[in-house]
Protein backbone atom coordinates (compact mmCIF):
# COMPACT_ATOMS: atom_id res chain seq x y z
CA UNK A 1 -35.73 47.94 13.69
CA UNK A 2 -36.73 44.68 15.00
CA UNK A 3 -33.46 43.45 17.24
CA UNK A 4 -35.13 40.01 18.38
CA UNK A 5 -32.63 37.26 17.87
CA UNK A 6 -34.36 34.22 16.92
CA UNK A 7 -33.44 31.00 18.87
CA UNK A 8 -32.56 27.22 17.32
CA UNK A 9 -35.15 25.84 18.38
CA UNK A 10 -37.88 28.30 16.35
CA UNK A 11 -40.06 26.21 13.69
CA UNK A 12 -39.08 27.57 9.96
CA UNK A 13 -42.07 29.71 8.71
CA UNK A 14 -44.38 28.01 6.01
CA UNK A 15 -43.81 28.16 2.49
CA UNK A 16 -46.88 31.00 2.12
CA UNK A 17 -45.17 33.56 4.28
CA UNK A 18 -41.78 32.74 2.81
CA UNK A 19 -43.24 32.81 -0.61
CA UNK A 20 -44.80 36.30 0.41
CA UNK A 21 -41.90 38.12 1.74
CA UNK A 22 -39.61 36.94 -1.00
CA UNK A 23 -42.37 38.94 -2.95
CA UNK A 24 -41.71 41.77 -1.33
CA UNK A 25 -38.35 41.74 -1.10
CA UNK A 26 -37.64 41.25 -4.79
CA UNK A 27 -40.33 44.22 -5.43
CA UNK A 28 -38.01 46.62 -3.21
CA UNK A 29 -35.02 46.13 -4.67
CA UNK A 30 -36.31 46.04 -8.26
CA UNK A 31 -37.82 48.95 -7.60
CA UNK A 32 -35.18 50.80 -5.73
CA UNK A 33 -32.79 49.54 -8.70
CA UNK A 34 -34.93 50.87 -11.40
CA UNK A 35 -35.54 53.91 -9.41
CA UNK A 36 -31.82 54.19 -9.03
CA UNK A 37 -30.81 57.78 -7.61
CA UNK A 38 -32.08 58.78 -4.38
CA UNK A 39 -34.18 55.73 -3.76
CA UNK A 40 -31.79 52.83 -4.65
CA UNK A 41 -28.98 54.89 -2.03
CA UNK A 42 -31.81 54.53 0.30
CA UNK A 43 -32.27 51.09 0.37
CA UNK A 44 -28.57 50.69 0.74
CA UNK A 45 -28.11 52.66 3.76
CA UNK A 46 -31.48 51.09 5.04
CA UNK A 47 -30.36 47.44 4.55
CA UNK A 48 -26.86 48.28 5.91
CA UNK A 49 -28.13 50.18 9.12
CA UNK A 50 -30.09 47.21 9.71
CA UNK A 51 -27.39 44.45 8.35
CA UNK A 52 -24.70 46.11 11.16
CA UNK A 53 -27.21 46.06 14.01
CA UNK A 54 -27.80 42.53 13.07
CA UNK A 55 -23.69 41.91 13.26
CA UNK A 56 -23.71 43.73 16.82
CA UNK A 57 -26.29 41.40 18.21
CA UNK A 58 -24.50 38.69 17.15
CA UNK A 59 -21.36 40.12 18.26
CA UNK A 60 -22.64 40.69 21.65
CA UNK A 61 -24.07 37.25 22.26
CA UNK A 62 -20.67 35.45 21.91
CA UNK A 63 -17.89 38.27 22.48
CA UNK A 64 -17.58 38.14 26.25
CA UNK A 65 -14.84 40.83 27.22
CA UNK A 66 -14.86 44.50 26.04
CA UNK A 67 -11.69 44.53 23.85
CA UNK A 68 -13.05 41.51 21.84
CA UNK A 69 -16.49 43.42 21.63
CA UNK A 70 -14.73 46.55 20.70
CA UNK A 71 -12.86 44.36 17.61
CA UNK A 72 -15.51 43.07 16.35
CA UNK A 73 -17.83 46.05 16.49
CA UNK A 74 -15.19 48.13 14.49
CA UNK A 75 -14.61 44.95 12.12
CA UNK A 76 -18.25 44.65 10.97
CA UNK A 77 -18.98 48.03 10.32
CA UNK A 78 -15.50 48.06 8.17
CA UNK A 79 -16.78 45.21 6.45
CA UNK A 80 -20.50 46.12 6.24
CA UNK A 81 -19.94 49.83 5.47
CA UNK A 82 -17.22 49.27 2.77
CA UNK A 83 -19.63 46.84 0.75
CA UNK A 84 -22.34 49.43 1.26
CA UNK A 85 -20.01 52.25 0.13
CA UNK A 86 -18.83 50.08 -2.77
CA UNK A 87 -22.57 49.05 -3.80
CA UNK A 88 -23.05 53.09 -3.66
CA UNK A 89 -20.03 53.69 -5.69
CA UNK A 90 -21.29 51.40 -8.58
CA UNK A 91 -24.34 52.34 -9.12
CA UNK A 92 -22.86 56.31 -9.70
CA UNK A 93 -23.48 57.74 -12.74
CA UNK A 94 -19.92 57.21 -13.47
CA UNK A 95 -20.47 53.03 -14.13
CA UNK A 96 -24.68 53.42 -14.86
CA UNK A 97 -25.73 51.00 -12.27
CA UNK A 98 -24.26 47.81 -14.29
CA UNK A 99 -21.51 46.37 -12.32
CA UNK A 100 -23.63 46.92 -8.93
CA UNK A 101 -26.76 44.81 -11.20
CA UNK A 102 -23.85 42.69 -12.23
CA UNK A 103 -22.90 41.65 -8.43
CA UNK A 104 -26.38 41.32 -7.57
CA UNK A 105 -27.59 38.87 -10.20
CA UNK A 106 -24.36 36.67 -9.62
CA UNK A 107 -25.19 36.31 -5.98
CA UNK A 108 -28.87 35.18 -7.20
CA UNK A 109 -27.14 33.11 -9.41
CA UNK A 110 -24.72 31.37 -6.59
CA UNK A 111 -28.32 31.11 -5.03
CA UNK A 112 -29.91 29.42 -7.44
CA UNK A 113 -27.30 27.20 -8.74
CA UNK A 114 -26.32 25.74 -5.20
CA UNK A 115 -29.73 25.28 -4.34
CA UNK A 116 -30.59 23.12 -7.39
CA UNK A 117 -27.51 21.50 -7.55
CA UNK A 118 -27.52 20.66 -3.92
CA UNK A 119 -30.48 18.99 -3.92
CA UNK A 120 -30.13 16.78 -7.08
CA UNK A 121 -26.80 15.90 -6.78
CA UNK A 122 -26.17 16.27 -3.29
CA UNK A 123 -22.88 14.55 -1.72
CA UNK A 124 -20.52 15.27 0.80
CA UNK A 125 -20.44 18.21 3.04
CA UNK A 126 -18.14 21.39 2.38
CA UNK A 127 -18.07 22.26 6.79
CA UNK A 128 -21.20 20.14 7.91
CA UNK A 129 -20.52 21.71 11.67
CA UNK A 130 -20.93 25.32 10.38
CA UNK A 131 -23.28 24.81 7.86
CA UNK A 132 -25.04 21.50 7.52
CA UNK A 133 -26.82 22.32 4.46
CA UNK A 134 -23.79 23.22 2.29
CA UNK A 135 -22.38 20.58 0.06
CA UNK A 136 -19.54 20.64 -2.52
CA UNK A 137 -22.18 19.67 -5.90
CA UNK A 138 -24.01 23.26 -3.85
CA UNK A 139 -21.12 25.18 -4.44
CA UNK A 140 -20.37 23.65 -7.76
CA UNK A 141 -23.46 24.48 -8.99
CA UNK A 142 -23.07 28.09 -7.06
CA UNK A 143 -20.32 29.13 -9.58
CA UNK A 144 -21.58 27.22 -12.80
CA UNK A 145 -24.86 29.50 -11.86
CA UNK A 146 -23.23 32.35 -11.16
CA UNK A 147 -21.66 32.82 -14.60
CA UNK A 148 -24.61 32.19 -16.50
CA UNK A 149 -26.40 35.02 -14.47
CA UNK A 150 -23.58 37.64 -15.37
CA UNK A 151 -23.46 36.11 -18.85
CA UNK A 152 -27.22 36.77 -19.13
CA UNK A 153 -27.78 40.07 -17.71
CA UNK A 154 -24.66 41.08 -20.04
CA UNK A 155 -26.51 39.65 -22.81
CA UNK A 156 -29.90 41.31 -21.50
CA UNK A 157 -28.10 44.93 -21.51
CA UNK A 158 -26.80 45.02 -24.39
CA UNK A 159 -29.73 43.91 -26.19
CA UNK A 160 -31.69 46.41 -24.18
CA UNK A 161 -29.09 49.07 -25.39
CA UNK A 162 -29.44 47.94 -28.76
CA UNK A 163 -25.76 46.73 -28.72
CA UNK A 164 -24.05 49.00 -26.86
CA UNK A 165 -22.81 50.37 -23.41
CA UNK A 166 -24.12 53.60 -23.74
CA UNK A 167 -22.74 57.14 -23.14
CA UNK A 168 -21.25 57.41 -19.32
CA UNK A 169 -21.57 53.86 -18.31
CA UNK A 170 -18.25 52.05 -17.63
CA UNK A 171 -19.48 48.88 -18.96
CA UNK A 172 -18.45 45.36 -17.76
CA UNK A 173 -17.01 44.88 -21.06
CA UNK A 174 -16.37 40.64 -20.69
CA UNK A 175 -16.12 38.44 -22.97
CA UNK A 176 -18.62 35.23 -21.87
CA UNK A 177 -15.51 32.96 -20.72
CA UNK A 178 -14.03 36.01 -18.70
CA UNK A 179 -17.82 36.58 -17.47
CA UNK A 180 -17.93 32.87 -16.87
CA UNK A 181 -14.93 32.74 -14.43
CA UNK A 182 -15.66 35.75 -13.16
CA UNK A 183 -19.01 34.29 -11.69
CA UNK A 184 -17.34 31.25 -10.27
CA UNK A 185 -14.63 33.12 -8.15
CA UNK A 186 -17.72 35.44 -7.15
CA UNK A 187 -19.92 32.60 -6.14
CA UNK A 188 -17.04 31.45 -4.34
CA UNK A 189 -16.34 34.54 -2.15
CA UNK A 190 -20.35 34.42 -1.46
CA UNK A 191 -20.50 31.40 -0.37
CA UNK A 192 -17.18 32.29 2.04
CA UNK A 193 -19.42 35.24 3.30
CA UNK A 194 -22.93 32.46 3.92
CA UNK A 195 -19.93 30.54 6.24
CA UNK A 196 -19.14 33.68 7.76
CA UNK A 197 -22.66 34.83 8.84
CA UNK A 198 -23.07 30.96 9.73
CA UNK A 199 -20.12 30.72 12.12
CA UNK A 200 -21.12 33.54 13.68
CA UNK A 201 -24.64 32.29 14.39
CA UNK A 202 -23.62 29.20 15.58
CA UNK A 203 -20.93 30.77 18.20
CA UNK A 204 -24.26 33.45 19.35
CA UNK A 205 -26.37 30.51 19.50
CA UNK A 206 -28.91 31.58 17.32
CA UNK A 207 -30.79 30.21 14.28
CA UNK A 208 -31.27 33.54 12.67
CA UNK A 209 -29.20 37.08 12.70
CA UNK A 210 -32.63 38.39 13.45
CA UNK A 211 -36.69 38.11 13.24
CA UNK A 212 -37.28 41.43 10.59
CA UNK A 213 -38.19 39.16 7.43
CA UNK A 214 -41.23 36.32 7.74
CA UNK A 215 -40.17 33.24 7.13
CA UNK A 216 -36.78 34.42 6.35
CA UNK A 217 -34.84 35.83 9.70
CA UNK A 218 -33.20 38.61 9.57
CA UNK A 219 -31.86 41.53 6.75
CA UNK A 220 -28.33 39.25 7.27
CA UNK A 221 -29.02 36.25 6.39
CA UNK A 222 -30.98 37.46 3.20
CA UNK A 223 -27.65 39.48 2.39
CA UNK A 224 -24.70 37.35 3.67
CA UNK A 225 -23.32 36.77 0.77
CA UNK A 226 -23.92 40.19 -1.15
CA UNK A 227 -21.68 41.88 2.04
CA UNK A 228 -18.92 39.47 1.25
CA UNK A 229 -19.07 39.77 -2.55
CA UNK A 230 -19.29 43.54 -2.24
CA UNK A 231 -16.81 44.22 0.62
CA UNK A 232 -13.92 41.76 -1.39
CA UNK A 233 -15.04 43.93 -4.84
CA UNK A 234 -14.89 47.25 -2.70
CA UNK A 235 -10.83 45.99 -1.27
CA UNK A 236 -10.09 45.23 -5.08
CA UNK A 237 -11.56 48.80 -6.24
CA UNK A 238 -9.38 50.33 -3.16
CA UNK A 239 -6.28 48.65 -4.14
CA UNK A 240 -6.24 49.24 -8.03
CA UNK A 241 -6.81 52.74 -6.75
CA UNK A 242 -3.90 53.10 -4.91
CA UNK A 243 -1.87 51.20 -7.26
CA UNK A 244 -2.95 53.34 -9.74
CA UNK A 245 -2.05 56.42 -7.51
């Protein structure tokens, strides 16, 4: 695993290696996701190995004393290894891979969205000293995207399934304005988890949680917000459990 923590000052990669390793990112997971099974756990516990070392770098570049250290070391691999285990969980046979396809497409969508809307409409800054690229038409457009992903790839299943959940899949069952505000209060919590990863950066010093991906940085900030979105799904899924225990 490549632990190099990439300084401010380091050029962004051109748009032909970016272009490239979002290539090969995409074919991974799509892959992995198809796969499912063996190979889709795989490239969970991969990407979170790697996400968590990530955190600890960052962790150790701005947590000066040992109890702090300690804190934050247990914290991240609570929060990394619950949205790992909760990724895991929905993609069991039990729920058929849809609600963990579900949380990934509405991240893209947040993606998407904020980008576009960003830089059309642009406007004022949501925490310009954190982030300076993150504007409120961004996160707008972040939740407005967001829903129409999850409305979408709803859409998409079911007409895949010829109208139906099919046998064994606990099936995210929304109707389009529940899918709608769903995706908005997701977007929200991923853009919450982009801040996160952001902060912490900017206390380490650093540019990027790490050099792994060309053009990119590191496995972190490719995943930022899918941790956050995951980890807050995974306290919900706890919670109802108990409740329901």
């Amino acid at each position: 695993m490549n632990d190099k923590i990439v300084p401010l000052t380091k050029p962004r990669s051109d748009l032909g290696v970016r272009t490239l390793s979002s290539v090969a990112m995409m074919s991974v997971a799509i892959g992995a996701i198809w796969l499912g099974g063996y190979a889709f756990m795989a490239l969970i516990v991969l990407v979170g190995l790697g996400v968590y070392w990530e955190f600890a770098k960052l962790t150790l570049a701005f947590a000066r004393n040992m109890p702090a250290r300690i804190i934050w070391l247990v914290g991240g691999l609570l929060y990394v290894g619950l949205a790992c285990f909760t990724l895991l969980l929905f993609s069991a046979p039990f729920f058929g891979m849809t609600p963990t396809i579900m949380l990934i497409a509405g991240v893209i969508g947040t993606d998407v969205g904020a980008y576009f809307a960003g830089r059309t409409l642009g406007g004022p800054k949501i925490a310009p000293r954190i982030s300076p690229s993150k504007t409120w038409s961004g996160l707008l457009g972040g939740m407005v995207g967001a829903g129409l992903m999850m409305i979408a790839i709803q859409a998409a299943i079911y007409a895949f399934r010829g109208g139906n959940a099919g046998d064994g899949d606990v099936y995210l069952t929304y109707g389009w304005q529940r899918l709608a505000l769903t995706g908005a209060a997701l977007a929200v919590v991923a853009q919450i988890g982009d801040f996160f990863e952001s902060w912490m950066k900017r206390r380490a010093g650093v540019k990027d949680s790490g050099g792994l991906i060309p053009g990119h940085g590191g496995l972190f900030d490719r995943t930022d917000g899918l941790i956050a979105v995951a980890f807050v799904a995974g306290l919900i899924t706890v919670s109802q459990s108990v409740m329901g225990g």
